[in-house]
PDB file of N, CA and C in Angstrom:
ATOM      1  N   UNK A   1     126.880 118.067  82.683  1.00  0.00           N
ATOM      2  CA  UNK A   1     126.966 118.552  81.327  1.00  0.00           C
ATOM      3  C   UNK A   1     126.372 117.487  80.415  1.00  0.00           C
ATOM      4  N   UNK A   2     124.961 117.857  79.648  1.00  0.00           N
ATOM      5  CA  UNK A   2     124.490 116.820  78.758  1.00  0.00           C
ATOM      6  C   UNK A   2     125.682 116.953  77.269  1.00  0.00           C
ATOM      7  N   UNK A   3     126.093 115.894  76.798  1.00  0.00           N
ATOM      8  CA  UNK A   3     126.854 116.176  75.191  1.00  0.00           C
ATOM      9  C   UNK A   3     125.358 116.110  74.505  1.00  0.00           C
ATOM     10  N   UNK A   4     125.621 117.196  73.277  1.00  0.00           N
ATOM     11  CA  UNK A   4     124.475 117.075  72.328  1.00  0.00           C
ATOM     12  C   UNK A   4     125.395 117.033  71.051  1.00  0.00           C
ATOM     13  N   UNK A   5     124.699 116.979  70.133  1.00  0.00           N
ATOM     14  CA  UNK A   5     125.547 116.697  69.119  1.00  0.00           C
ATOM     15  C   UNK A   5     124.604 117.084  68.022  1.00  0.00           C
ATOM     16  N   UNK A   6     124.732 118.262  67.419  1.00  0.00           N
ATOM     17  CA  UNK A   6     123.306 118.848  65.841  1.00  0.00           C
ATOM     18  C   UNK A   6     124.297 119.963  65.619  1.00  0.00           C
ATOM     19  N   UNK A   7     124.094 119.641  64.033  1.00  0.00           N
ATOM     20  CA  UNK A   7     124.532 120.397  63.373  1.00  0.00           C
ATOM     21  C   UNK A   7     123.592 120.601  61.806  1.00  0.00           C
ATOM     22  N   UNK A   8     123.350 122.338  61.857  1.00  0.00           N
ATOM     23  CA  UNK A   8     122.198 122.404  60.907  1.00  0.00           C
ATOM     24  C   UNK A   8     122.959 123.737  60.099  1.00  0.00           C
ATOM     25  N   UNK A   9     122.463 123.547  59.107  1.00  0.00           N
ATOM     26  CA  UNK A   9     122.939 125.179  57.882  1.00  0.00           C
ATOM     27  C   UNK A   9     121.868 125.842  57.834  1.00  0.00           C
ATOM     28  N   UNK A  10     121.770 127.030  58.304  1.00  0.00           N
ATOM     29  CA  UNK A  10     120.593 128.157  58.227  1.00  0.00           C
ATOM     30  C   UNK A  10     121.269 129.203  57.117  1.00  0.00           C
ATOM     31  N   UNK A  11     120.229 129.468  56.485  1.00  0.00           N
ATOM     32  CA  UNK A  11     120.578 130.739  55.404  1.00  0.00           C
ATOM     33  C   UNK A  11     119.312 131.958  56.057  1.00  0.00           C
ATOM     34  N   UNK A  12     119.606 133.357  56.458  1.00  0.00           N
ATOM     35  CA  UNK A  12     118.835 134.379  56.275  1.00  0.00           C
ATOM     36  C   UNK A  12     118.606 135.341  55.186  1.00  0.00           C
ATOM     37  N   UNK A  13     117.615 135.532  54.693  1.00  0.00           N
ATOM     38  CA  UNK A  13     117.362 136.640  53.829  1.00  0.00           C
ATOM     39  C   UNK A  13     118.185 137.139  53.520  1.00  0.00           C
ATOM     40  N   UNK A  14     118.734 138.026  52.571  1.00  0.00           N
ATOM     41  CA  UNK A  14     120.090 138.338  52.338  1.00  0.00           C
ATOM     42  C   UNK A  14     121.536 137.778  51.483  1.00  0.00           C
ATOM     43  N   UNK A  15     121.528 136.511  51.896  1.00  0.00           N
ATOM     44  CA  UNK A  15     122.988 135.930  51.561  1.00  0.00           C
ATOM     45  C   UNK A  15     123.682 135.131  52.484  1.00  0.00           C
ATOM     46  N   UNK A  16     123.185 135.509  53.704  1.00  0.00           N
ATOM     47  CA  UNK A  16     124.424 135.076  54.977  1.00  0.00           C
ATOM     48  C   UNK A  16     123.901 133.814  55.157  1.00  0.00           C
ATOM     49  N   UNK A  17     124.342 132.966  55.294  1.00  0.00           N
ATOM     50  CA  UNK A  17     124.435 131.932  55.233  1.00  0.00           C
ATOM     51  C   UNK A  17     125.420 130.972  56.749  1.00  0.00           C
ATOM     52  N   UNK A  18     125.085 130.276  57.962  1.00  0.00           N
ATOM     53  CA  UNK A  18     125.372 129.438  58.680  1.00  0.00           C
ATOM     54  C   UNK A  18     125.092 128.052  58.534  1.00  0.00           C
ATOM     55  N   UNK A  19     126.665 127.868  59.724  1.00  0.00           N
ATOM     56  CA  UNK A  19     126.648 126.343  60.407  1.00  0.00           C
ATOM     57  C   UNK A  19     126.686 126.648  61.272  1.00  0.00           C
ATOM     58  N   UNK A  20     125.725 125.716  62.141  1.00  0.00           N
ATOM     59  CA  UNK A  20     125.644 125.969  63.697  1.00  0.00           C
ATOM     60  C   UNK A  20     125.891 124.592  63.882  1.00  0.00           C
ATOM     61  N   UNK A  21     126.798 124.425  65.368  1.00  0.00           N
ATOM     62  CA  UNK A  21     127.183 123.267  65.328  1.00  0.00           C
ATOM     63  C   UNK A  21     126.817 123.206  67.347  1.00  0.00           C
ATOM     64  N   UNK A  22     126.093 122.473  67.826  1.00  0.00           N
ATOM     65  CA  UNK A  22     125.799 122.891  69.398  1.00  0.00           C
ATOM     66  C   UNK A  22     126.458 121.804  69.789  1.00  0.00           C
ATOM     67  N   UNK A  23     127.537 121.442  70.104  1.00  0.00           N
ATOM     68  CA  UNK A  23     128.213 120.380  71.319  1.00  0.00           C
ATOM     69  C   UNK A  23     127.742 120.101  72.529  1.00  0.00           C
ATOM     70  N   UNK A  24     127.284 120.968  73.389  1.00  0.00           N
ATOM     71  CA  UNK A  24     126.818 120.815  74.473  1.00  0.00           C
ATOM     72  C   UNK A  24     125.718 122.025  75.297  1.00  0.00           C
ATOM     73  N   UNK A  25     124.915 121.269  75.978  1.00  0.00           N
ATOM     74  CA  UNK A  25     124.333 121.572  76.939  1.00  0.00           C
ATOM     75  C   UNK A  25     124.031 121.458  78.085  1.00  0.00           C
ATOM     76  N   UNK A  26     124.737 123.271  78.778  1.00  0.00           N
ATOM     77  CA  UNK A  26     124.991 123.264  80.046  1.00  0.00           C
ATOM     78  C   UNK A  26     124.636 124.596  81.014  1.00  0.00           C
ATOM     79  N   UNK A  27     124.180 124.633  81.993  1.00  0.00           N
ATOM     80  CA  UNK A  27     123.067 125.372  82.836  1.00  0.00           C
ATOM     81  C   UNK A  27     122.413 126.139  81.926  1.00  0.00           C
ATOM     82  N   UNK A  28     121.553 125.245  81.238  1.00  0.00           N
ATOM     83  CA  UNK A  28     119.926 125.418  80.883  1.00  0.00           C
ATOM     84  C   UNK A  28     120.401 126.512  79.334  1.00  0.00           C
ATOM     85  N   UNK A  29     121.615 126.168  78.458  1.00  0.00           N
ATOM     86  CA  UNK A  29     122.385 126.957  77.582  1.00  0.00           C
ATOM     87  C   UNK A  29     123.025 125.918  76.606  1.00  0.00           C
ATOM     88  N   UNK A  30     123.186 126.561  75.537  1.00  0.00           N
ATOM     89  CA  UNK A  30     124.383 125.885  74.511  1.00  0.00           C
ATOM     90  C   UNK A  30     125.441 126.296  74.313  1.00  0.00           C
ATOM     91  N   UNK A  31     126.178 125.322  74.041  1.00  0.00           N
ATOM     92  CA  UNK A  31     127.889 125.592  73.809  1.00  0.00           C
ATOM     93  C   UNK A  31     127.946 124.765  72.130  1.00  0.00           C
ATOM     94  N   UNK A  32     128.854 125.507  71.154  1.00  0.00           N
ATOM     95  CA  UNK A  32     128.989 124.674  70.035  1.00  0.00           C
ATOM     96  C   UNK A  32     129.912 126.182  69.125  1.00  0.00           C
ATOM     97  N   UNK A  33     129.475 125.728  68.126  1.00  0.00           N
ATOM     98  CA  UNK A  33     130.428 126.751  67.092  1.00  0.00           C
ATOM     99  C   UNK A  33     129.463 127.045  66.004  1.00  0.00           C
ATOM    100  N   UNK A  34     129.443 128.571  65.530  1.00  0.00           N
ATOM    101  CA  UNK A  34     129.000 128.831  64.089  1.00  0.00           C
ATOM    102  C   UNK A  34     129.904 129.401  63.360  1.00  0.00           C
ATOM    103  N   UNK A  35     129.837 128.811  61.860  1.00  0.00           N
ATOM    104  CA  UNK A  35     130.391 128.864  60.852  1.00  0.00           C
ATOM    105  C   UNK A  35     129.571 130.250  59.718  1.00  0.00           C
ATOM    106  N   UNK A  36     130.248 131.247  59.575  1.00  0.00           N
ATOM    107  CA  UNK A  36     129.953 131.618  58.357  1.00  0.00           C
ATOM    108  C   UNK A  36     130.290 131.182  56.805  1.00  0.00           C
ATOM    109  N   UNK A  37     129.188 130.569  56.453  1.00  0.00           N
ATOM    110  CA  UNK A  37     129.462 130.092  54.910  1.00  0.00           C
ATOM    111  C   UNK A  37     130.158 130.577  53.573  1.00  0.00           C
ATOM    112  N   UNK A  38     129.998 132.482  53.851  1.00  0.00           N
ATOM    113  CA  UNK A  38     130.198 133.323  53.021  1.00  0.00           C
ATOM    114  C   UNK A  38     131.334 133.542  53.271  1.00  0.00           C
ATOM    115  N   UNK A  39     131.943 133.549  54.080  1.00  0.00           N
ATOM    116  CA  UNK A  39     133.408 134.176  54.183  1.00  0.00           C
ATOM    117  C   UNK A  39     134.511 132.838  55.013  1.00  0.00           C
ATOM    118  N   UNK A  40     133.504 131.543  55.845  1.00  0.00           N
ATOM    119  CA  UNK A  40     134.255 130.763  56.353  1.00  0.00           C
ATOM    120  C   UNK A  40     135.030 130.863  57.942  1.00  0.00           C
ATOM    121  N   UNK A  41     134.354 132.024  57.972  1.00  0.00           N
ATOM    122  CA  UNK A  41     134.681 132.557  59.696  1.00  0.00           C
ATOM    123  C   UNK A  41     134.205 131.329  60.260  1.00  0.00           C
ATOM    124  N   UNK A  42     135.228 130.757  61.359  1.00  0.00           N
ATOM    125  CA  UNK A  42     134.166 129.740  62.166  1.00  0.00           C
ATOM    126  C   UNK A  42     134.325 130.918  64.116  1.00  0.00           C
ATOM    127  N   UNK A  43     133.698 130.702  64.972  1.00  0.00           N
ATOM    128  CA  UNK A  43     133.604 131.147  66.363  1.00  0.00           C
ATOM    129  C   UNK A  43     132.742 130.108  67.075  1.00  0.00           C
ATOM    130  N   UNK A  44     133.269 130.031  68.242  1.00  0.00           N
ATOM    131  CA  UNK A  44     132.745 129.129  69.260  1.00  0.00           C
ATOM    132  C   UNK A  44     131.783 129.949  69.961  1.00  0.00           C
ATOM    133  N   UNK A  45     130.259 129.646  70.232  1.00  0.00           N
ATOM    134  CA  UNK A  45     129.436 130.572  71.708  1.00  0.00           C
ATOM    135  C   UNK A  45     129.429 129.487  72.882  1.00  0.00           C
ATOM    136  N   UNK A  46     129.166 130.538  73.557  1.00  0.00           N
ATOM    137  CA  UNK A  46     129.045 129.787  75.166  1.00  0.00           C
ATOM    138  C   UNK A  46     127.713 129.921  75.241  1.00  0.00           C
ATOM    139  N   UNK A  47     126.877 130.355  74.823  1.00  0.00           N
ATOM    140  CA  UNK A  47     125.335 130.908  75.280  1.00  0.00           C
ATOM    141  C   UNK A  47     124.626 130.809  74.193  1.00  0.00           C
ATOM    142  N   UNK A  48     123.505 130.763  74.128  1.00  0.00           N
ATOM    143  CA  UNK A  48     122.290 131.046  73.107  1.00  0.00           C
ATOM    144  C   UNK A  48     122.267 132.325  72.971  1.00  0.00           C
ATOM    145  N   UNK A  49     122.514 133.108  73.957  1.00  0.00           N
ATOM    146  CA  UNK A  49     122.251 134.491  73.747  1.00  0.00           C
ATOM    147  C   UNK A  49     124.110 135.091  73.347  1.00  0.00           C
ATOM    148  N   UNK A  50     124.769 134.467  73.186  1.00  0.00           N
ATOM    149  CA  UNK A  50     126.195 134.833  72.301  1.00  0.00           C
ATOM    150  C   UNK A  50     125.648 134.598  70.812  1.00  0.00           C
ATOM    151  N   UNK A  51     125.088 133.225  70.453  1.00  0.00           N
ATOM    152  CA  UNK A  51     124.823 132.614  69.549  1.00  0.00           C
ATOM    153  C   UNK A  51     124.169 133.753  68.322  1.00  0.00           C
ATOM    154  N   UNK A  52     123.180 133.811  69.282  1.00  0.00           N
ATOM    155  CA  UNK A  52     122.261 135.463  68.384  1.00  0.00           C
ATOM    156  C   UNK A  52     122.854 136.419  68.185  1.00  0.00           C
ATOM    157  N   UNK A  53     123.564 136.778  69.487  1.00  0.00           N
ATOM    158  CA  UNK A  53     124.107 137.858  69.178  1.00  0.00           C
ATOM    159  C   UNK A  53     125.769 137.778  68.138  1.00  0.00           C
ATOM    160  N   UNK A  54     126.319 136.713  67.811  1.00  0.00           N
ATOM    161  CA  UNK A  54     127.074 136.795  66.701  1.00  0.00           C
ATOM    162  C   UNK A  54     126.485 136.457  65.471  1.00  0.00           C
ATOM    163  N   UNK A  55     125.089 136.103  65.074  1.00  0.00           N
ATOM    164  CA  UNK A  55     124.078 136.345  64.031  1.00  0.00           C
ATOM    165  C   UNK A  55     123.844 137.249  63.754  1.00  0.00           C
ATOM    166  N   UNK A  56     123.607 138.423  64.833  1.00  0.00           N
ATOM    167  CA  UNK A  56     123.093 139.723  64.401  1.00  0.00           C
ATOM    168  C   UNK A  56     123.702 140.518  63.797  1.00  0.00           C
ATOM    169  N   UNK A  57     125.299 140.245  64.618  1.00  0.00           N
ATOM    170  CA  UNK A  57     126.484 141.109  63.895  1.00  0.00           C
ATOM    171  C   UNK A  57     126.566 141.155  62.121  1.00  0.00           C
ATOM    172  N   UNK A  58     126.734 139.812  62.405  1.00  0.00           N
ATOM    173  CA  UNK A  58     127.344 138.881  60.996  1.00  0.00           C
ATOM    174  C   UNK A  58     126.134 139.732  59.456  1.00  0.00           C
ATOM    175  N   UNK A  59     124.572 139.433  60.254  1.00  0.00           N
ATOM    176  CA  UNK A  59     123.715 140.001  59.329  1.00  0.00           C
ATOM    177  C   UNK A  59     124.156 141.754  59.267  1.00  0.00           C
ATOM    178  N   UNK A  60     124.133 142.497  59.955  1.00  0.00           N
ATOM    179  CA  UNK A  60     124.402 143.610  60.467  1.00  0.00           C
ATOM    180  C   UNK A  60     125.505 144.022  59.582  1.00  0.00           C
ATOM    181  N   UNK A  61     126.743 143.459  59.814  1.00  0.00           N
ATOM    182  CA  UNK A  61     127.890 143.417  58.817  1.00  0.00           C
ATOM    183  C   UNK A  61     127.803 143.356  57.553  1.00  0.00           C
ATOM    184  N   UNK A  62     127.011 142.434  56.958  1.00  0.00           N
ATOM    185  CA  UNK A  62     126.531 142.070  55.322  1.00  0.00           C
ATOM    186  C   UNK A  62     126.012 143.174  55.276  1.00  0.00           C
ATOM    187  N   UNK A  63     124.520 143.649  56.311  1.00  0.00           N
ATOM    188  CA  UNK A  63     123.954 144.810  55.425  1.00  0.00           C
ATOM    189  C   UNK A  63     124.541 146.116  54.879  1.00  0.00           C
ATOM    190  N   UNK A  64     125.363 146.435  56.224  1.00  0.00           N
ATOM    191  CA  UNK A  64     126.487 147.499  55.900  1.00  0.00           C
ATOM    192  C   UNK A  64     127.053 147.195  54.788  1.00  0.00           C
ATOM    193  N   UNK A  65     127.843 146.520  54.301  1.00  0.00           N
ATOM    194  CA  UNK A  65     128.913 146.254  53.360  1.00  0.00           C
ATOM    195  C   UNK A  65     127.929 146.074  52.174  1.00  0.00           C
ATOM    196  N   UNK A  66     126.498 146.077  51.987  1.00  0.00           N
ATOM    197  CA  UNK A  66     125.772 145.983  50.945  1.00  0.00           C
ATOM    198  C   UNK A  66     124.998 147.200  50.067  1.00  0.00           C
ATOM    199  N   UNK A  67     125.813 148.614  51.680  1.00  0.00           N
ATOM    200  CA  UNK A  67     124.867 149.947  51.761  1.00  0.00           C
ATOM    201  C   UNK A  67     123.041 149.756  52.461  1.00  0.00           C
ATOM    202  N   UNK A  68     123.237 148.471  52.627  1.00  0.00           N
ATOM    203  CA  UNK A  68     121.021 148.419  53.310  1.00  0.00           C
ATOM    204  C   UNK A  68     121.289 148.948  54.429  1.00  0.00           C
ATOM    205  N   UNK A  69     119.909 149.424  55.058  1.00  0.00           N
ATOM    206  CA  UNK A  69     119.698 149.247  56.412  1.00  0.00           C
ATOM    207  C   UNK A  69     118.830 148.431  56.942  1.00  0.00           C
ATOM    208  N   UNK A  70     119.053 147.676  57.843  1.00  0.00           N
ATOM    209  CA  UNK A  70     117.738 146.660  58.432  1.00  0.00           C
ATOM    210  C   UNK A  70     116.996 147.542  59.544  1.00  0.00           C
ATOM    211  N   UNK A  71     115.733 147.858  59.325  1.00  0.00           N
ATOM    212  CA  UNK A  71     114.904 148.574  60.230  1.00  0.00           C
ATOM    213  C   UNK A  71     114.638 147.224  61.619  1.00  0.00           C
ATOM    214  N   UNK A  72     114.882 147.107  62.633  1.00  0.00           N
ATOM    215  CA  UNK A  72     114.237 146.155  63.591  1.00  0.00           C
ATOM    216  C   UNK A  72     113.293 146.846  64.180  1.00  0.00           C
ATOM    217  N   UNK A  73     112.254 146.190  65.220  1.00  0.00           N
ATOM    218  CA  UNK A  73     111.158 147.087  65.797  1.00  0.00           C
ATOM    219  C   UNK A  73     112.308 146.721  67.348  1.00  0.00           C
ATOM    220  N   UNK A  74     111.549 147.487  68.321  1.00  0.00           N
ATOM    221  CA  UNK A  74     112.741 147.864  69.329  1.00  0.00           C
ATOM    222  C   UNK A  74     111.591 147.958  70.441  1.00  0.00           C
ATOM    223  N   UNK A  75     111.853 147.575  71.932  1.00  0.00           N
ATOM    224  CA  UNK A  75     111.080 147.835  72.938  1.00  0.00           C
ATOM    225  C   UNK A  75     110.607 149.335  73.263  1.00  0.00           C
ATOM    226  N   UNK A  76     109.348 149.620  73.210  1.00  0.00           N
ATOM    227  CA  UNK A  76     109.871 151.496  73.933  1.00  0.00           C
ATOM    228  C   UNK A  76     109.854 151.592  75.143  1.00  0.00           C
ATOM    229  N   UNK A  77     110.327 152.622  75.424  1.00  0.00           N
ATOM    230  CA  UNK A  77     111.093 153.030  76.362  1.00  0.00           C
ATOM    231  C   UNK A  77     109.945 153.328  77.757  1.00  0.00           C
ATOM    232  N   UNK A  78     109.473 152.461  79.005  1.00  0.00           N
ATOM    233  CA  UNK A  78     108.304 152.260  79.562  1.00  0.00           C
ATOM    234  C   UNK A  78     108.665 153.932  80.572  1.00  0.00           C
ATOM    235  N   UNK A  79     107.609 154.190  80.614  1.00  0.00           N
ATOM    236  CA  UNK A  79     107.000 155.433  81.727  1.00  0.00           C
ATOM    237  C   UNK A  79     106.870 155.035  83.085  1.00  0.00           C
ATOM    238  N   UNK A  80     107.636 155.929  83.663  1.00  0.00           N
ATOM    239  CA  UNK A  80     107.534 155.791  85.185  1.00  0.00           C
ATOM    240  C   UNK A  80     105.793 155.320  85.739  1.00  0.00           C
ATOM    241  N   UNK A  81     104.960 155.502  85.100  1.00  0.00           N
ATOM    242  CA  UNK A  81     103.812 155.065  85.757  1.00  0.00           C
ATOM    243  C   UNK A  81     103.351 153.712  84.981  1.00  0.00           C
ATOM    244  N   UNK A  82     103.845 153.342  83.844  1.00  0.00           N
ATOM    245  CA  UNK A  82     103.928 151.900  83.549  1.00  0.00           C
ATOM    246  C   UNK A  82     104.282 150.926  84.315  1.00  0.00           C
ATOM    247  N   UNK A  83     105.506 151.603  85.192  1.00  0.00           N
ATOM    248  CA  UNK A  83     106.417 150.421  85.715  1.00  0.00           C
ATOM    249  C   UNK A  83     105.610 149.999  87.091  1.00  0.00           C
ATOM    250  N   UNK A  84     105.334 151.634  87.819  1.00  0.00           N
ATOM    251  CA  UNK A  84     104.133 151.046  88.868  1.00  0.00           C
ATOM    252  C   UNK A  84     102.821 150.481  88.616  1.00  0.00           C
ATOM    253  N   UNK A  85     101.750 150.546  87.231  1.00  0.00           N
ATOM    254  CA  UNK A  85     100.966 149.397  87.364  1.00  0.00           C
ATOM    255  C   UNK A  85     101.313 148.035  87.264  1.00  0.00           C
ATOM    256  N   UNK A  86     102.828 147.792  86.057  1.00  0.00           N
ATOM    257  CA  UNK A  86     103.024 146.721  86.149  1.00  0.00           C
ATOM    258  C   UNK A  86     103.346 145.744  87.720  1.00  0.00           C
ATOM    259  N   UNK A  87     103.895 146.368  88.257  1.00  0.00           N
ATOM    260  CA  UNK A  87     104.529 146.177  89.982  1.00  0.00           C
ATOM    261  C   UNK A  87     103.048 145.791  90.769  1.00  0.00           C
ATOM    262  N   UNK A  88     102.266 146.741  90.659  1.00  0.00           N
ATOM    263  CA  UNK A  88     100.772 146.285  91.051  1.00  0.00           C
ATOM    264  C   UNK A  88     100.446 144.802  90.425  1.00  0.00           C
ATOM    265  N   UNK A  89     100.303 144.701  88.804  1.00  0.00           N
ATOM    266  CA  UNK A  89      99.550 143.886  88.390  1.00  0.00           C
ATOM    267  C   UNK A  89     100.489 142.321  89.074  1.00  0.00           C
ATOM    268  N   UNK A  90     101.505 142.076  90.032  1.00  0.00           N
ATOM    269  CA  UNK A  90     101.891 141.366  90.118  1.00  0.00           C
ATOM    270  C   UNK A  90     101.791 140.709  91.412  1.00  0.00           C
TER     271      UNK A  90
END
């Protein structure tokens, strides 16, 4: 387990506002805590991919409670004959 130790304040578009705080790094991942600024929520992630995904909420949450919607672009949905050239091209 490497200890890391950063702590940075990110603001997104919007209002929402973080502290990300990463304690450690461990199998090839971060462990630490983010803070919401706006309301003071703090939560611990185990993952980078927790990390985002309690960002997304958090933004997600604001927009609701603001009436917006955030349009994201989204993977489409691949065709059975996509998946076999890709399988070829490999």
């Amino acid at each position: 387990m490497n200890r890391m130790k950063t702590s940075n304040n990110y603001s997104i578009s919007g209002g929402v506002q973080f502290s990300v705080d990463i304690r450690y790094q461990q199998h090839s991942s971060w462990q630490g805590s983010i803070q919401r600024l706006d309301t003071g929520e703090k939560i611990h992630f185990r993952s980078q991919r927790e990390l985002l995904s309690l960002i997304e909420s958090a933004v997600s949450r604001h927009l609701n409670e603001k009436g917006e919607e955030e349009i994201l672009r989204q993977w489409q949905e691949s065709k059975k004959g996509d998946e076999q050239g890709k399988e070829n091209a490999i």
